[in-house]
Protein backbone atom coordinates (compact mmCIF):
# COMPACT_ATOMS: atom_id res chain seq x y z
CA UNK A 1 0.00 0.00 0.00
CA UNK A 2 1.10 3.64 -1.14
CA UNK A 3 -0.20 5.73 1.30
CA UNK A 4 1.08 8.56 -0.68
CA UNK A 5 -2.06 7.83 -2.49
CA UNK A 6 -4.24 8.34 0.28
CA UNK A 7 -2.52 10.60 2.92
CA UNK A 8 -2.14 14.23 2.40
CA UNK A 9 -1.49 17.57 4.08
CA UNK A 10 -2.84 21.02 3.19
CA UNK A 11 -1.91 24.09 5.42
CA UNK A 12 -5.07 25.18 5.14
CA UNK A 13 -7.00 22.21 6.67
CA UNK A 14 -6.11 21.38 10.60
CA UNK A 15 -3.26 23.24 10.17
CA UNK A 16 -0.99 21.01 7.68
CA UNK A 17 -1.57 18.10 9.90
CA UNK A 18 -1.53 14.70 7.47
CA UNK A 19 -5.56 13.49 6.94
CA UNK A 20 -7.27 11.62 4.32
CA UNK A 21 -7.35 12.58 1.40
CA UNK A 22 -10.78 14.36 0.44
CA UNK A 23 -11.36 14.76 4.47
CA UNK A 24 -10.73 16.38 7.29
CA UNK A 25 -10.15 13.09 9.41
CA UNK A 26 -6.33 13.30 10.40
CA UNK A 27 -3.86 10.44 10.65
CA UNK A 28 -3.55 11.42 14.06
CA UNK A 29 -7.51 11.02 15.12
CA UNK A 30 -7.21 7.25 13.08
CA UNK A 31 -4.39 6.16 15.32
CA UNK A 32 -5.84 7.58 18.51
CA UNK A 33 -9.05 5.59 17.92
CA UNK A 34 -6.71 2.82 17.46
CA UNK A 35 -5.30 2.84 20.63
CA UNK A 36 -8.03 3.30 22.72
CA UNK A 37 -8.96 -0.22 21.49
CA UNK A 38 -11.48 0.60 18.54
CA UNK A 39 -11.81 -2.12 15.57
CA UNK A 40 -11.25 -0.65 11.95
CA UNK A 41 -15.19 -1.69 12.21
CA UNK A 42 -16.11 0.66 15.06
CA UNK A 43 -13.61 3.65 12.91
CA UNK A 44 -15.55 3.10 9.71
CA UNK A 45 -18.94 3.01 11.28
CA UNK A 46 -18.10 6.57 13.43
CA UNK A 47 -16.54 7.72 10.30
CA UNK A 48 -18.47 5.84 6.83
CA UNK A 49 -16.57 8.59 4.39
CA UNK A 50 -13.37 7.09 4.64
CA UNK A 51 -12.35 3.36 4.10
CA UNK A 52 -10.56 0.73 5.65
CA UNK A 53 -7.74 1.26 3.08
CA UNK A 54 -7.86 4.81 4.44
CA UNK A 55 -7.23 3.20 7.67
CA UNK A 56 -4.03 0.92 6.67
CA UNK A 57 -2.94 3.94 4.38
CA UNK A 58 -2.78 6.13 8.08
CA UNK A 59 -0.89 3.24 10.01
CA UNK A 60 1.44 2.65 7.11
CA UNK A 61 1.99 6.69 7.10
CA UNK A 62 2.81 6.67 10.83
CA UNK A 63 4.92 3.85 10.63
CA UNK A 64 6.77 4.97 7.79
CA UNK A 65 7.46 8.50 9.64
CA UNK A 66 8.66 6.28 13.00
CA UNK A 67 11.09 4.59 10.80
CA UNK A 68 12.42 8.06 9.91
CA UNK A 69 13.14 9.57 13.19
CA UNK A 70 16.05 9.50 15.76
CA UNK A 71 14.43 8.60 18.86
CA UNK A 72 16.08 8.43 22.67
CA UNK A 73 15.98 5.92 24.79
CA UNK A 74 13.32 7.47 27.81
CA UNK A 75 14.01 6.10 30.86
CA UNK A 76 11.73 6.55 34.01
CA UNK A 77 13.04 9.04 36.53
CA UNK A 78 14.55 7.41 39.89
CA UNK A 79 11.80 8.26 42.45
């Protein structure tokens, strides 16, 4: 999957964050539901305009940008 195809930003819509193409649902609202535990099912049903390959296009997006990046190890803080 190309998510180039799918994923795009516009400085005029939430501010240049990355959405779906044609909407105003970001890549970042996608994942979120995600991680609270929602099923692609429950995403589409909140959200029938986009598609489940809207939904693989935003995790292959994000995981693309984690690959990327120069991350630090964060280590919890001696109490």
């Amino acid at each position: 999957m190309d998510w180039r195809e799918r994923i795009v930003t516009d400085p005029d819509i939430l501010m240049g964050k990355p959405t779906v193409k044609g909407t105003r649902i970001s890549v970042e609202l996608i994942l979120g539901w995600l991680a609270q535990g929602w099923t692609h099912e429950q995403v589409l049903a909140s959200y029938p305009h986009i598609t489940r390959d809207d939904i693989l296009a935003a995790l292959a997006f994000a995981a693309e940008m984690m690959r990327d990046e120069q991350y630090a190890a964060i280590h919890k803080a001696a109490a």
